[in-house]
N, C-alpha and C. Protein backbone atom coordinates (compact mmCIF):
# COMPACT_ATOMS: atom_id res chain seq x y z
N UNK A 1 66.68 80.90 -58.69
CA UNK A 1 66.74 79.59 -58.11
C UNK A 1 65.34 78.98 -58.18
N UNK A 2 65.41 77.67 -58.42
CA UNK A 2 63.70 76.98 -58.62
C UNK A 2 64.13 76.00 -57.83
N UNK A 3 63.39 75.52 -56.72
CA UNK A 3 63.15 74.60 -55.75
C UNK A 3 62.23 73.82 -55.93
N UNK A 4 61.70 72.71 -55.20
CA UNK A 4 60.31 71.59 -55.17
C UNK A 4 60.36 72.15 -53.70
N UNK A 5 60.81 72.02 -53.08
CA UNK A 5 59.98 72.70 -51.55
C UNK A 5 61.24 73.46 -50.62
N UNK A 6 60.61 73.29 -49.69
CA UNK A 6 61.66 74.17 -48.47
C UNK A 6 61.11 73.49 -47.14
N UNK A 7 62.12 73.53 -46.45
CA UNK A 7 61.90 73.43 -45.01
C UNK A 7 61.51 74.88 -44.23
N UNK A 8 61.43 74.66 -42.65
CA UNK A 8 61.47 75.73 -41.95
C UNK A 8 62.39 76.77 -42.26
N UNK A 9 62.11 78.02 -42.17
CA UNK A 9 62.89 79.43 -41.93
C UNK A 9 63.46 79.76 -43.35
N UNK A 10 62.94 79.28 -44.14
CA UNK A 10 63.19 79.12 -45.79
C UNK A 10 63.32 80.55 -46.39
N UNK A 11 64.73 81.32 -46.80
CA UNK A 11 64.61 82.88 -47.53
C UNK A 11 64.75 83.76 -46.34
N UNK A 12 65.04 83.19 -44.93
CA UNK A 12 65.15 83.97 -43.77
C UNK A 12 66.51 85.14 -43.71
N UNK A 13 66.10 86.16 -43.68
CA UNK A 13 66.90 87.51 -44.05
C UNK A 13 67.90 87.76 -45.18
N UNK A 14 66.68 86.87 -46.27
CA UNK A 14 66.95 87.28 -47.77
C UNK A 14 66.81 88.49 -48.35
N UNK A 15 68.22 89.07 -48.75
CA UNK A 15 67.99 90.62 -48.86
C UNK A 15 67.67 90.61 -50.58
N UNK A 16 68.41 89.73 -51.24
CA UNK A 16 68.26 89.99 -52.60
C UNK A 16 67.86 88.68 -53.64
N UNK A 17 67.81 88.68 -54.94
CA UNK A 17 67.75 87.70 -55.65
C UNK A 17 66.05 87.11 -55.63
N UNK A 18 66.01 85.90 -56.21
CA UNK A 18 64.63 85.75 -57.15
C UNK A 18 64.08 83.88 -56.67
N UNK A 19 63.54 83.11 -55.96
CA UNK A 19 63.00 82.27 -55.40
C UNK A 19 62.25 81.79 -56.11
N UNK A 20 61.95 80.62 -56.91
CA UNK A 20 60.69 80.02 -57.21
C UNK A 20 60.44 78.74 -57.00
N UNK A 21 59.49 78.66 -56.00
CA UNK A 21 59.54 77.31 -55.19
C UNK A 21 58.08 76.60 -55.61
N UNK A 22 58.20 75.25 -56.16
CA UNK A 22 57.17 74.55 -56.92
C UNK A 22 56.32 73.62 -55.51
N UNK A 23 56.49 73.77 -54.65
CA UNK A 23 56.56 72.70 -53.98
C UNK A 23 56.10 73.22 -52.40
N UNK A 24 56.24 72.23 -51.13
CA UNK A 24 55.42 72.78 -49.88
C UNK A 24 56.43 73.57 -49.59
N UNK A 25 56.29 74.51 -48.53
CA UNK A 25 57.13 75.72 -48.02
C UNK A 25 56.50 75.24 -46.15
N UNK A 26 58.04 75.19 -45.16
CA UNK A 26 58.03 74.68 -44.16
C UNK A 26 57.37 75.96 -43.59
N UNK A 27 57.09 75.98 -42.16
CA UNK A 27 56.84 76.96 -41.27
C UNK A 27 57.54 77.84 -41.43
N UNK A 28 57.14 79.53 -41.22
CA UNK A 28 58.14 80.42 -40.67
C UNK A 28 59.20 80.90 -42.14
N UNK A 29 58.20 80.97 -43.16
CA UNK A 29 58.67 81.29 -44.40
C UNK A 29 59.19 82.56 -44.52
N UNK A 30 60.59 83.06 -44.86
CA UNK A 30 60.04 84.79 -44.79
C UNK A 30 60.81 85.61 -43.88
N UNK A 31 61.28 85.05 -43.03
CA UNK A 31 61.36 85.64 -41.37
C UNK A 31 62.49 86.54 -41.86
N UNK A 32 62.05 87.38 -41.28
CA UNK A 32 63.62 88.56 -41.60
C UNK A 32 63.74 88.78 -43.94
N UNK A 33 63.03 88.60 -43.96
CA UNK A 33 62.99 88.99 -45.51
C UNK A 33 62.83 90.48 -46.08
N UNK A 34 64.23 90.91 -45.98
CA UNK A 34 64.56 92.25 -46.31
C UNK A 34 64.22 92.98 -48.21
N UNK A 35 64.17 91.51 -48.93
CA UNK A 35 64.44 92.48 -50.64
C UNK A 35 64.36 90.72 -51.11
N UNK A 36 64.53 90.98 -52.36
CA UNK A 36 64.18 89.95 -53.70
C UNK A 36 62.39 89.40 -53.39
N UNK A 37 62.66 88.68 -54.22
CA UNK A 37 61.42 87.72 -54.43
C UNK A 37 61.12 86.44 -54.51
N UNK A 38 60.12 86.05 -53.41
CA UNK A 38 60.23 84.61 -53.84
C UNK A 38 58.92 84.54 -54.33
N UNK A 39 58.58 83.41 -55.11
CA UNK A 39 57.50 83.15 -55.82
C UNK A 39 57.04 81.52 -55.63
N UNK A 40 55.59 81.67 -55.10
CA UNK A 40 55.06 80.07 -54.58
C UNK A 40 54.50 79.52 -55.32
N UNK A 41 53.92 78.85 -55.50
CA UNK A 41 53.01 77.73 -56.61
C UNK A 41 52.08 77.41 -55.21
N UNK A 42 50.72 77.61 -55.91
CA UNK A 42 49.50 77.21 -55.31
C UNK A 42 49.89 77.67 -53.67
N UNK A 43 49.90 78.91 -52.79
CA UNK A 43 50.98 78.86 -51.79
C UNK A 43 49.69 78.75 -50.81
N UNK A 44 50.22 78.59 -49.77
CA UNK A 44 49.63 78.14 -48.47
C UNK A 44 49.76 79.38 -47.49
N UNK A 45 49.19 79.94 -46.93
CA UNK A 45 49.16 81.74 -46.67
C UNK A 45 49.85 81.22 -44.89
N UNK A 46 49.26 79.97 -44.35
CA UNK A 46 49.48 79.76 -42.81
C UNK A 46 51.06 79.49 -42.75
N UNK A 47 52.02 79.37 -43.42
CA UNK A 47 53.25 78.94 -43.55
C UNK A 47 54.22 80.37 -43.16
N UNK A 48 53.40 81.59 -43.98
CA UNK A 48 54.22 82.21 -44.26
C UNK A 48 55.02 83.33 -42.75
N UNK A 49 55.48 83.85 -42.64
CA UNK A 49 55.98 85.19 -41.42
C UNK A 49 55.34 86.13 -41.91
N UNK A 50 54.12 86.49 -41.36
CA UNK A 50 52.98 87.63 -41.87
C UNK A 50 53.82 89.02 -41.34
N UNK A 51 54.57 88.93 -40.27
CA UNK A 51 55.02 89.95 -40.19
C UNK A 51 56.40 90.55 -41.42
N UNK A 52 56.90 90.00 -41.99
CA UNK A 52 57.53 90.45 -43.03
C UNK A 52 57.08 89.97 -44.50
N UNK A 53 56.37 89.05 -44.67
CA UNK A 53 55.65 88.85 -46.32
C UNK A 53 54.41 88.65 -46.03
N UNK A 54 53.60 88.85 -47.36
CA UNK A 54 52.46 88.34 -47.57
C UNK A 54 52.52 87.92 -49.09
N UNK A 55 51.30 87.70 -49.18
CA UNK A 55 51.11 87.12 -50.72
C UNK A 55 50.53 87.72 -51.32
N UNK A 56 50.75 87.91 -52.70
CA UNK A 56 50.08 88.90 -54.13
C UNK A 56 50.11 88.33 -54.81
N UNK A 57 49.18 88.42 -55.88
CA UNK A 57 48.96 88.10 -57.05
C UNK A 57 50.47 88.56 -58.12
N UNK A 58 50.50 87.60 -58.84
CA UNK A 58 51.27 87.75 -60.00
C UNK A 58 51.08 89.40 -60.73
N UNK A 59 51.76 89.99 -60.94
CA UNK A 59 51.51 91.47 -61.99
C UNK A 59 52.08 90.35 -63.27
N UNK A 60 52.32 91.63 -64.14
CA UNK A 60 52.61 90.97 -65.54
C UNK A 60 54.29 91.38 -65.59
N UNK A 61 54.31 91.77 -64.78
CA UNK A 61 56.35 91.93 -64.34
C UNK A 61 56.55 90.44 -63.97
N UNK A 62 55.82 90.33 -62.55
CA UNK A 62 56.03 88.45 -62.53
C UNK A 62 55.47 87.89 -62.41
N UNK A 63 54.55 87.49 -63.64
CA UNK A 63 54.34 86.39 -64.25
C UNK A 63 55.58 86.30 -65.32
N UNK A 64 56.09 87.44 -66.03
CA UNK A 64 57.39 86.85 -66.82
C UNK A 64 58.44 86.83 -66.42
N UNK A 65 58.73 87.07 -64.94
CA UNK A 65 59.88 86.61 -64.20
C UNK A 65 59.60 85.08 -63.92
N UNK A 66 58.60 84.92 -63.76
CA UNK A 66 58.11 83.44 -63.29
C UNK A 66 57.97 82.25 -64.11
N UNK A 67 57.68 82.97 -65.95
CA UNK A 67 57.65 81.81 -66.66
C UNK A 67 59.52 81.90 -67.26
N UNK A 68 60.02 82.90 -67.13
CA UNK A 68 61.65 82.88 -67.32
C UNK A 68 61.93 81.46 -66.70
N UNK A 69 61.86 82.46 -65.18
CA UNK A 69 62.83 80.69 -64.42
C UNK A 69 62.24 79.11 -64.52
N UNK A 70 60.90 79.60 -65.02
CA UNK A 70 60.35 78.19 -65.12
C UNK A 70 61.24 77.67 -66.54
N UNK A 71 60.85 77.90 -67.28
CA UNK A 71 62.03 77.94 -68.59
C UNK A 71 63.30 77.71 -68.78
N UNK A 72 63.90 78.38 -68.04
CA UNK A 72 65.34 78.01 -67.44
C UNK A 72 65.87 76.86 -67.07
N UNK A 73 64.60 76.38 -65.34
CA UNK A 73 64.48 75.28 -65.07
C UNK A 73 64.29 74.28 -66.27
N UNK A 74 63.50 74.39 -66.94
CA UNK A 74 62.76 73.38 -67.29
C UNK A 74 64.02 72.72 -68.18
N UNK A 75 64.59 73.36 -68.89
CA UNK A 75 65.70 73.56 -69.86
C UNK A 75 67.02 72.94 -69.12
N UNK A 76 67.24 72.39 -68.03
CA UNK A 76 68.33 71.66 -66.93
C UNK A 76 67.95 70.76 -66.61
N UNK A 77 66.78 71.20 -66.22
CA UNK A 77 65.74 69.57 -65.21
C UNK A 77 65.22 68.09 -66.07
N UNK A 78 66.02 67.33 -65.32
CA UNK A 78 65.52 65.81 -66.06
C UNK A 78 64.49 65.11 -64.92
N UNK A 79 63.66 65.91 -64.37
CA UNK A 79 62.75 65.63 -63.70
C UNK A 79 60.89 65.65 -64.82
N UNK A 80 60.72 64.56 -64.68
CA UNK A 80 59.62 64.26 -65.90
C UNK A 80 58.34 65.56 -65.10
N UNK A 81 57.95 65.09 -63.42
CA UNK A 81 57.31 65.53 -62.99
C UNK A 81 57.27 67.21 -63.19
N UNK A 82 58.23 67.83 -62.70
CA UNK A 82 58.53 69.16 -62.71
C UNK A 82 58.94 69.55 -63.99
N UNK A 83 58.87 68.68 -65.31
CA UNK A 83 59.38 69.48 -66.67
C UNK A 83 57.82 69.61 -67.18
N UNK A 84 56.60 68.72 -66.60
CA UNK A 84 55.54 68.70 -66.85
C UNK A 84 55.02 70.29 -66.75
N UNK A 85 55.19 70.02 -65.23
CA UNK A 85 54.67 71.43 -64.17
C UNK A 85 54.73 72.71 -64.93
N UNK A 86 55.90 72.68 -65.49
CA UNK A 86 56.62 74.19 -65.94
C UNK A 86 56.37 74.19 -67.44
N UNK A 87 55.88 72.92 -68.20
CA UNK A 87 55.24 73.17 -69.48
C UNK A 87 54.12 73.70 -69.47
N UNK A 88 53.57 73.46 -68.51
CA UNK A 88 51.89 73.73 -68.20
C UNK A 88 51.91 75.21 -67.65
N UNK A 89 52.63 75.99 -67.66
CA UNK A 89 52.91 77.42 -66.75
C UNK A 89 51.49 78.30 -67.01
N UNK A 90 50.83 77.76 -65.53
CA UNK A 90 49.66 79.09 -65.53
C UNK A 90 50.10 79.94 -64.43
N UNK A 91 50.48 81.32 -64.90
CA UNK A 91 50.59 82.44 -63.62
C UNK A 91 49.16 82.41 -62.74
N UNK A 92 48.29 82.25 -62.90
CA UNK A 92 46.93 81.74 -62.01
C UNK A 92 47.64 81.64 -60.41
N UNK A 93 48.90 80.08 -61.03
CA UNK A 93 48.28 79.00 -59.29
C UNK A 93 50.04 80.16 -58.68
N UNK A 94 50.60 80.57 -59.13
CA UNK A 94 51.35 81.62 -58.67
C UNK A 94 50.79 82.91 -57.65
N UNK A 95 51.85 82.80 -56.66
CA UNK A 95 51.63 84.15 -56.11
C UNK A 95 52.90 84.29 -55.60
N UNK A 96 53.50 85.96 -55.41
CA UNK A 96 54.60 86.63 -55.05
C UNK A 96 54.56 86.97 -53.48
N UNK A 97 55.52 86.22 -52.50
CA UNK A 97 55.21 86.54 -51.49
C UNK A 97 56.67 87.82 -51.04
């Protein structure tokens, strides 16, 4: 799934599956986050539920999980802004929370 943002409690007792959110992430990110992955763009560390995620750097597992769905996305999306974003794919402004 590729998102532009999230509200509050966003992935809250997400046990499985794969998140990639381009966009702001509400308060209280995380909460109860049992399994899968979500993946932030440029992420904001004060958002997140420190007690069940934190943030890591991209490995080279995902960064090519990350330019997949960007790809995917990009390949559906008639959004000029976000087909930009995901042409430009630096695992850099990525991190795996």
């Amino acid at each position: 799934m590729v998102v532009e943002g999230v509200e509050a409690n966003a992935f809250q007792y997400m046990t499985g599956g794969v998140a990639l959110v381009l966009g702001p992430v509400g308060f209280n990110l995380g909460a109860g986050l049992t399994g899968g992955r979500v993946y932030l763009l440029d992420p904001d560390g004060s958002r997140l539920n420190r007690q069940y995620v934190r943030i890591e750097p991209l490995d080279e597992a995902g960064a090519a999980e990350v330019a997949a769905a960007a790809a995917r996305a990009r390949g559906r999306d008639g959004e000029p802004d976000r087909g930009a974003l995901l042409s430009a794919f630096d695992p850099e402004r990525f991190a795996r929370s």
